[in-house]
C-alpha atoms as a PDB file:
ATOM      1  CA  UNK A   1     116.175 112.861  80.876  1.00  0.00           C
ATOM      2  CA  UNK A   2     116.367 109.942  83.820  1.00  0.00           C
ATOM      3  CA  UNK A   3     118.848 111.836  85.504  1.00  0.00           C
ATOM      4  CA  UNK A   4     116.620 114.714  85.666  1.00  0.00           C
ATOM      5  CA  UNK A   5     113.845 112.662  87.366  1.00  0.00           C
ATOM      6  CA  UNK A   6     116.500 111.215  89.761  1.00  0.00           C
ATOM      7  CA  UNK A   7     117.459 114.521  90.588  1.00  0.00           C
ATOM      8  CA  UNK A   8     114.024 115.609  91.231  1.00  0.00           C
ATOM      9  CA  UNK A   9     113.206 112.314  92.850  1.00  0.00           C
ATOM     10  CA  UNK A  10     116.081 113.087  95.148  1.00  0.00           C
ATOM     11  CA  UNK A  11     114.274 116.373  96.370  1.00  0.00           C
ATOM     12  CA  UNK A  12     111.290 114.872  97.180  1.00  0.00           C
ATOM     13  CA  UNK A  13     112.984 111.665  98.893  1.00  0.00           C
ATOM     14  CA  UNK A  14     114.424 114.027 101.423  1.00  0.00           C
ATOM     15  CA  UNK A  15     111.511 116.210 101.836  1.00  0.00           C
ATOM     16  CA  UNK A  16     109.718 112.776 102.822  1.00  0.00           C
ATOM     17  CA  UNK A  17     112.411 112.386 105.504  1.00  0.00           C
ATOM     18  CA  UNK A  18     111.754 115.954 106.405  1.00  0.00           C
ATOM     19  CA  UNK A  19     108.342 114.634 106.928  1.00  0.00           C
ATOM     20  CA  UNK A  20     109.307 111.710 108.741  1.00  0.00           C
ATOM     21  CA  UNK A  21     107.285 109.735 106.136  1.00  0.00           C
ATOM     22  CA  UNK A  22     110.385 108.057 105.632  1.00  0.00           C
ATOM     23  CA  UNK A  23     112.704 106.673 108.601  1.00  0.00           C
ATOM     24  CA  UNK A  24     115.992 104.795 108.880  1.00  0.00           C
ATOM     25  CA  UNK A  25     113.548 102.262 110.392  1.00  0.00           C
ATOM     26  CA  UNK A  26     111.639 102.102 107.248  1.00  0.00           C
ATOM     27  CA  UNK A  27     114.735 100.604 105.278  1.00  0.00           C
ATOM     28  CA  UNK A  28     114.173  97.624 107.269  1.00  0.00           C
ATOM     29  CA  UNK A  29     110.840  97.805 107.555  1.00  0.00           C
ATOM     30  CA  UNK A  30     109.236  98.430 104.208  1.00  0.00           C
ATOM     31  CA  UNK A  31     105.261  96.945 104.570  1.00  0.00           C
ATOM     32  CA  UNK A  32     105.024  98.247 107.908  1.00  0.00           C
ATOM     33  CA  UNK A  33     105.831 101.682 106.699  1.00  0.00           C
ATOM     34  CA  UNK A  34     104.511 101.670 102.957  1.00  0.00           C
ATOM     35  CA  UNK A  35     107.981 102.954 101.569  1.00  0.00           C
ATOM     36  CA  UNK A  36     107.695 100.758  98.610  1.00  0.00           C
ATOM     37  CA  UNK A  37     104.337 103.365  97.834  1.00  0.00           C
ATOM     38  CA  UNK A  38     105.712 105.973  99.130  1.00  0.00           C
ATOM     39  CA  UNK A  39     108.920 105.457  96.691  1.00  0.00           C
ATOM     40  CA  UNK A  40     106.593 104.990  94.104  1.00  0.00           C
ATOM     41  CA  UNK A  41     104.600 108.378  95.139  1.00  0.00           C
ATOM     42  CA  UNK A  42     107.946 110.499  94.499  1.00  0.00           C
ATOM     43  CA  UNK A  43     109.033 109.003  91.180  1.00  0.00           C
ATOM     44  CA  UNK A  44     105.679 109.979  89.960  1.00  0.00           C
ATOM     45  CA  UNK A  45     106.033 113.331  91.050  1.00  0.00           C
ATOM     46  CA  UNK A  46     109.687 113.406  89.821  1.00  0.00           C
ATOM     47  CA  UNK A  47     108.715 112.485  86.554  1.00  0.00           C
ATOM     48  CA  UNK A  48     105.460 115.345  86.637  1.00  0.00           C
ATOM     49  CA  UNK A  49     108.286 118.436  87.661  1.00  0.00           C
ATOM     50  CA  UNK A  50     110.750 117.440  84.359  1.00  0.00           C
ATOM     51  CA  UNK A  51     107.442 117.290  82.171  1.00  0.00           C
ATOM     52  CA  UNK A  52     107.041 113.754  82.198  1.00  0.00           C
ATOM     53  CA  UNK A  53     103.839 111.469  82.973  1.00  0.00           C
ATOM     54  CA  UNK A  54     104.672 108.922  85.664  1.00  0.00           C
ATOM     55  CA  UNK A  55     102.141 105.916  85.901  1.00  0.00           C
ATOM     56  CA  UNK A  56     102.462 103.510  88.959  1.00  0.00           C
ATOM     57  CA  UNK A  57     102.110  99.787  88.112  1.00  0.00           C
ATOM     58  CA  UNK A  58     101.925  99.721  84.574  1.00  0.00           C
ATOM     59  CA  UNK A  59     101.506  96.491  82.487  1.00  0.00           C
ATOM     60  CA  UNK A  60     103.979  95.902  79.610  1.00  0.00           C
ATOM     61  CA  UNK A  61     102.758  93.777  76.836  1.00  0.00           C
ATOM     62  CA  UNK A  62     105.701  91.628  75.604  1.00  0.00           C
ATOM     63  CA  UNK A  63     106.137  90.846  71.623  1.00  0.00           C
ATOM     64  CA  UNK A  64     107.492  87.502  72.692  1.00  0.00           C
ATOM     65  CA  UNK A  65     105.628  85.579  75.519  1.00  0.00           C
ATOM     66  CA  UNK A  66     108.093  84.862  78.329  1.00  0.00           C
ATOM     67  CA  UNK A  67     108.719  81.268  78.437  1.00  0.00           C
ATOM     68  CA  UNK A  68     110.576  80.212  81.820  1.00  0.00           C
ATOM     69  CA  UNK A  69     111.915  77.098  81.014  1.00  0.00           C
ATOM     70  CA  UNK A  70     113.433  78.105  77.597  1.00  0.00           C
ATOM     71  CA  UNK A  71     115.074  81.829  79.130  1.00  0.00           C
ATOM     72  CA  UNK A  72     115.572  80.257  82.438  1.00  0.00           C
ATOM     73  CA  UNK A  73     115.815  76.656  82.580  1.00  0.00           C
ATOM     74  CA  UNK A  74     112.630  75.976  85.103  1.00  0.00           C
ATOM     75  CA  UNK A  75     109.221  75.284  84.837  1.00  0.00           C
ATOM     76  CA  UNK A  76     107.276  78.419  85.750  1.00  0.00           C
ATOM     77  CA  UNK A  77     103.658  79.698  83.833  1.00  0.00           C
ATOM     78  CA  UNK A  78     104.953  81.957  80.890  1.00  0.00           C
ATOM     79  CA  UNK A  79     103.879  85.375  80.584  1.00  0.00           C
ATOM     80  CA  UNK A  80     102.820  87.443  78.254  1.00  0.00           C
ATOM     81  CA  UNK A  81     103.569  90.626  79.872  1.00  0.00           C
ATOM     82  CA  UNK A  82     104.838  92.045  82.875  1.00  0.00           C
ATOM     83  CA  UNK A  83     104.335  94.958  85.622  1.00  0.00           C
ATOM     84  CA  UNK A  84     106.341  97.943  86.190  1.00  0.00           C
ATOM     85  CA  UNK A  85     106.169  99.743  89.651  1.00  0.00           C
ATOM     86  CA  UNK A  86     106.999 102.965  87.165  1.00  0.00           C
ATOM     87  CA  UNK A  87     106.233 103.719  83.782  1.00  0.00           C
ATOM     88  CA  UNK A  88     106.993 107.120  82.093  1.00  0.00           C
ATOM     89  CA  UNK A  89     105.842 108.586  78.898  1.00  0.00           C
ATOM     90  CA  UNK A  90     106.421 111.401  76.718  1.00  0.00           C
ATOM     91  CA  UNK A  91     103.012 111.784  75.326  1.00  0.00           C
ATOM     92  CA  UNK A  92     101.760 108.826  74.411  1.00  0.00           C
ATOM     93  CA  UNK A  93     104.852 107.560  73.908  1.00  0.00           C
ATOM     94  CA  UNK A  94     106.661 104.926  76.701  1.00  0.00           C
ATOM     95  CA  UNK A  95     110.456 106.590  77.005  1.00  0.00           C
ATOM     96  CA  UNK A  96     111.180 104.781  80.526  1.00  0.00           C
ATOM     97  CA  UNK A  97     110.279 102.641  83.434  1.00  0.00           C
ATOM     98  CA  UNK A  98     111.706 102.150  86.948  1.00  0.00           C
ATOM     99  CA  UNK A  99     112.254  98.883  89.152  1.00  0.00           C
ATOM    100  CA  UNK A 100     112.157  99.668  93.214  1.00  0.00           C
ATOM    101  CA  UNK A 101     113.463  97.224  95.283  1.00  0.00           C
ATOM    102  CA  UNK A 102     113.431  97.232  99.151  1.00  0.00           C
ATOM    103  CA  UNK A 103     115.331  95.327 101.714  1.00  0.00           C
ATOM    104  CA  UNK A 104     112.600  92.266 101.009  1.00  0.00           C
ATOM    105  CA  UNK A 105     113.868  92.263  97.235  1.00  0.00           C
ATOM    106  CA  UNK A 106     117.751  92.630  97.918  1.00  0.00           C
ATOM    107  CA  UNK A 107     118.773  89.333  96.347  1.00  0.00           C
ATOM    108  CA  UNK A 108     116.639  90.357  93.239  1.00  0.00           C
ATOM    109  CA  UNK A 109     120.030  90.452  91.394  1.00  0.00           C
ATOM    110  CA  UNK A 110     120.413  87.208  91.137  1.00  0.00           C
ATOM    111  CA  UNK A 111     119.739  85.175  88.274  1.00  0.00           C
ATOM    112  CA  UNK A 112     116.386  82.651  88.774  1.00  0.00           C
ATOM    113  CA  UNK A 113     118.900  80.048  87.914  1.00  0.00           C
ATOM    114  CA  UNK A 114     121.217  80.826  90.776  1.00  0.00           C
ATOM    115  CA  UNK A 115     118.090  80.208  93.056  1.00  0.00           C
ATOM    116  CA  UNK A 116     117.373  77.077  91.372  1.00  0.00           C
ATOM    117  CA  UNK A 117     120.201  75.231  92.319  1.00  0.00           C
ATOM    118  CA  UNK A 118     119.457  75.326  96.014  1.00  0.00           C
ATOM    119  CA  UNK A 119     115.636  75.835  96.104  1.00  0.00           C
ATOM    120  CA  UNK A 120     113.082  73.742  95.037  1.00  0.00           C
ATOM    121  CA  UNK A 121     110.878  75.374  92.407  1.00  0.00           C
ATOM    122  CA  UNK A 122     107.664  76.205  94.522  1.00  0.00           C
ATOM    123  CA  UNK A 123     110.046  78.257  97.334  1.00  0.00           C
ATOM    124  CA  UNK A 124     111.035  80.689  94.201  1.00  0.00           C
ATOM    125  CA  UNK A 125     109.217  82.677  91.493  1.00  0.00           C
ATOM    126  CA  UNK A 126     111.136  83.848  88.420  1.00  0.00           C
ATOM    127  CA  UNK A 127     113.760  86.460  89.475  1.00  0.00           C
ATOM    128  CA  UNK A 128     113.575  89.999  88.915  1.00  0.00           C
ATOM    129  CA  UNK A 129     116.671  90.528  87.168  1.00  0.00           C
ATOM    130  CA  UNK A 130     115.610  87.818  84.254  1.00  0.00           C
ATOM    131  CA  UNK A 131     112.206  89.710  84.472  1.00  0.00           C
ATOM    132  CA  UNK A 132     113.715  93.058  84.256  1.00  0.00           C
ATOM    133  CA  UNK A 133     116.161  91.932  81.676  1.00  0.00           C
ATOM    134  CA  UNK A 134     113.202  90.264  78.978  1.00  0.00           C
ATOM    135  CA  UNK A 135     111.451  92.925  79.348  1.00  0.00           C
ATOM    136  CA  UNK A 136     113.692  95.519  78.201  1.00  0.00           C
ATOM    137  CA  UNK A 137     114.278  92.905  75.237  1.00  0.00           C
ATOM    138  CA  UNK A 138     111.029  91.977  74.282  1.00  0.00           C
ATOM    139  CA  UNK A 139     108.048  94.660  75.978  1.00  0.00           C
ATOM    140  CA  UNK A 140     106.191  95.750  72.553  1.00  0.00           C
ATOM    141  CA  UNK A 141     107.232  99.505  74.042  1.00  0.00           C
ATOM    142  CA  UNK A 142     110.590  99.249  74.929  1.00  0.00           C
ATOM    143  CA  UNK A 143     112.261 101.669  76.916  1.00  0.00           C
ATOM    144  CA  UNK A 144     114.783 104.118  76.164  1.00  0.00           C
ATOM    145  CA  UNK A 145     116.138 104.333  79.827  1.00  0.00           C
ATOM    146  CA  UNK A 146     115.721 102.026  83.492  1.00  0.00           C
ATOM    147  CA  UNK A 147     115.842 103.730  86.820  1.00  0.00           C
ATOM    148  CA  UNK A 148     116.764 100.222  89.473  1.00  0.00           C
ATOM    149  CA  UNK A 149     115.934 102.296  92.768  1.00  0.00           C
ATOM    150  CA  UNK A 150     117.170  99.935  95.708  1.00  0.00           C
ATOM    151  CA  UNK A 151     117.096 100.152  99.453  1.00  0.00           C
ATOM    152  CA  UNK A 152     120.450  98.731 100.998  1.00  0.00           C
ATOM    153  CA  UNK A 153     120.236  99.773 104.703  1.00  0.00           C
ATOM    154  CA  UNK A 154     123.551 100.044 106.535  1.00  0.00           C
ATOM    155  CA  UNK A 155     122.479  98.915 110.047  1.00  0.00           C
ATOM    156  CA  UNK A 156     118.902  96.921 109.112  1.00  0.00           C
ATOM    157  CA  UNK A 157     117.706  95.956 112.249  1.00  0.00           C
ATOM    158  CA  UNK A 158     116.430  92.596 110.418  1.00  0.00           C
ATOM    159  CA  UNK A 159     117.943  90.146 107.799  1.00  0.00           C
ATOM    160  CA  UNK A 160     114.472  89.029 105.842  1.00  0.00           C
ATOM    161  CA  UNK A 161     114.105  85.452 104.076  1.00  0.00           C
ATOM    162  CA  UNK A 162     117.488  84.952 105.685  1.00  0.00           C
ATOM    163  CA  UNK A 163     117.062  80.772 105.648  1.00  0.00           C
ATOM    164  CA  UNK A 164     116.605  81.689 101.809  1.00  0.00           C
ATOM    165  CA  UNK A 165     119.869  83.136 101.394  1.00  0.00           C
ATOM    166  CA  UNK A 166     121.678  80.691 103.588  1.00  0.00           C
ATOM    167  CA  UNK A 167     121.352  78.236 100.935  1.00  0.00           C
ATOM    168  CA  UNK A 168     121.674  80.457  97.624  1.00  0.00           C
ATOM    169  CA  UNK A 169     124.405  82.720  98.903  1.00  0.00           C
ATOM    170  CA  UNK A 170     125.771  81.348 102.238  1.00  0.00           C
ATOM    171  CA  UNK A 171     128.898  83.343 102.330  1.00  0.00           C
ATOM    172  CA  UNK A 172     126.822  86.672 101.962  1.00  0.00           C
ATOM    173  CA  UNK A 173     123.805  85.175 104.733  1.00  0.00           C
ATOM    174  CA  UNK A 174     126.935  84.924 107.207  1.00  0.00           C
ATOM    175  CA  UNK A 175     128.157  88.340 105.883  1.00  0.00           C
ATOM    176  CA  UNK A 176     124.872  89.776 107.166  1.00  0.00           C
ATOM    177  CA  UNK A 177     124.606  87.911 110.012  1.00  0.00           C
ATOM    178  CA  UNK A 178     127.653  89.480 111.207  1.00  0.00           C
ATOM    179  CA  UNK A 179     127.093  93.192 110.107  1.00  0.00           C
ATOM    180  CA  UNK A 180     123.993  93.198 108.819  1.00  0.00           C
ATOM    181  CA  UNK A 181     125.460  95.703 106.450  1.00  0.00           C
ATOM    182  CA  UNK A 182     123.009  95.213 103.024  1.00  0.00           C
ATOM    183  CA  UNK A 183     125.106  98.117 101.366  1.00  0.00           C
ATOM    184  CA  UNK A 184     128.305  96.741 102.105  1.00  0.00           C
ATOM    185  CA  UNK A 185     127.775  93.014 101.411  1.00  0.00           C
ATOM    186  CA  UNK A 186     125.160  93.376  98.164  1.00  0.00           C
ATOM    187  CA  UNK A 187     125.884  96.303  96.529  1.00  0.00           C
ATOM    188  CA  UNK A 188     128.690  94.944  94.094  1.00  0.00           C
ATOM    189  CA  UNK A 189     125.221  92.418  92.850  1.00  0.00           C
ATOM    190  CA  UNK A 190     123.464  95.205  91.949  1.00  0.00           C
ATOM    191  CA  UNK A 191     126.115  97.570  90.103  1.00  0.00           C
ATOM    192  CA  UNK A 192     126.436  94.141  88.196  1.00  0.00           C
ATOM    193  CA  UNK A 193     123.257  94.721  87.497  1.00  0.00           C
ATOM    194  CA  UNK A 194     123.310  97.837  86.533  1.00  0.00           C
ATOM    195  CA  UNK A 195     126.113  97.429  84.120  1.00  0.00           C
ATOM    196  CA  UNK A 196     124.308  94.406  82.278  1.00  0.00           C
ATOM    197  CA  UNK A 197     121.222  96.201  81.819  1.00  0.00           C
ATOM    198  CA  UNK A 198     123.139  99.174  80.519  1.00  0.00           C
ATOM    199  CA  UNK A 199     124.132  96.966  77.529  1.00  0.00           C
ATOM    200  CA  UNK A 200     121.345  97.192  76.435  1.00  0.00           C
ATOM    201  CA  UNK A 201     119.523 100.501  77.471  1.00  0.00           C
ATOM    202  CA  UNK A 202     120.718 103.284  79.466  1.00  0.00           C
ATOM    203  CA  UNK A 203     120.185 102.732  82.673  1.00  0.00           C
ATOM    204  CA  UNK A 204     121.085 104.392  86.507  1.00  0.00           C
ATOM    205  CA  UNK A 205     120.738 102.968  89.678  1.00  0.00           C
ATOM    206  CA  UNK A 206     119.997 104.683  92.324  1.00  0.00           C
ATOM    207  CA  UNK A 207     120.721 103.126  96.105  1.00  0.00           C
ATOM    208  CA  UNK A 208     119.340 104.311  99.820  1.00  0.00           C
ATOM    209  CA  UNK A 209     120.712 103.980 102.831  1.00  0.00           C
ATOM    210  CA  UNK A 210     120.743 105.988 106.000  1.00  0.00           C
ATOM    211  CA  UNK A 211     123.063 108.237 104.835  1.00  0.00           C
ATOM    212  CA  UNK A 212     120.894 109.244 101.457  1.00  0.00           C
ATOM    213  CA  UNK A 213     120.560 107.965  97.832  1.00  0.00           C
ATOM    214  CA  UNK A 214     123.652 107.855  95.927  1.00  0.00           C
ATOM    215  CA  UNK A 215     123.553 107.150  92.081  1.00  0.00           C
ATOM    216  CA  UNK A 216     125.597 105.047  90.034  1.00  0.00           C
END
């Protein structure tokens, strides 16, 4: 079923660029452009041509609050539910969500732990990889599949919160400096991801660069 939507998102992600809705300047660019929406628009209408019913920004209850220090070891407020940028349903019945992440989210697979050794705890919020991760655990709906759509630009024409990832991943902050190659150097992190999540739930991620969206 999430392949289908995939495969119909992929239709309508290149009609976009047809469009020029959608640039190679966008990957780098995200707020100025609106492709975080605009990513958002075409899983919607992905899900609508397989028979679905896509919802943007959907809250998910969880059975267990989320409790930051206990999962994750800091003192964050807990939460008692989270938001999806995509929720699907069969009926009336949740049967998936999806996670997009642009160039400003391209360290989100990193573990809020891994930032907490180098930041101190007002620079950092809890990360979206534990977020993702408790919520396919513990959302009173859970999921039966994830779609992680990410935006890894080849040649991004900026490196954002790069004093960030200076001190949480130095080796990959001079890897970018140098190429400023997002696919290249962080793509490995997220097909981690992808494979941890898909321990638990079946689960595809989907990656854009200039040269298209290839799934994994």
């Amino acid at each position: 079923m999430y392949l289908n939507i995939i495969e119909a998102f992929k239709k309508l992600y290149e009609d976009l660029r047809k469009e020029r809705r959608i640039e190679d300047a966008s990957l780098s660019k995200p707020a100025q452009t609106n492709l975080h929406s605009w990513l958002e628009y075409a899983l919607v209408i992905a899900a609508e041509r397989v028979g679905l019913r896509g919802a943007p920004e959907i809250k998910l209850r969880y059975s267990k609050p989320l409790d930051p220090k206990q999962e994750c070891g800091v003192n964050k407020r807990r939460r008692k539910h989270c938001r999806v940028d995509v929720a699907f349903y069969k009926s009336s019945n949740l049967v998936g969500i999806a996670e997009i992440h642009t160039i400003n989210d391209a360290m989100g697979y990193l573990s809020t732990k891994e930032f907490a050794k180098t930041l101190e705890e007002d620079k950092f919020s809890l990360s979206d990889r534990d977020v993702l991760m408790y919520t396919i655990q513990h959302s009173e709906s859970k999921p039966k599949f994830v779609i992680i759509l990410v935006t890894l630009p080849k040649r991004a024409s900026r490196i954002p919160w790069l004093t960030y990832i200076e001190k949480v991943a130095p080796k990959i902050a001079n890897d970018l400096r140098r190429s400023r190659n997002f696919y290249e150097h962080l793509g490995e992190g997220w097909i981690k991801l992808r494979d941890d999540v898909e321990k638990e739930v079946r689960c595809s991620l989907a990656i854009i660069n200039e040269d298209g969206l290839e799934v994994i």
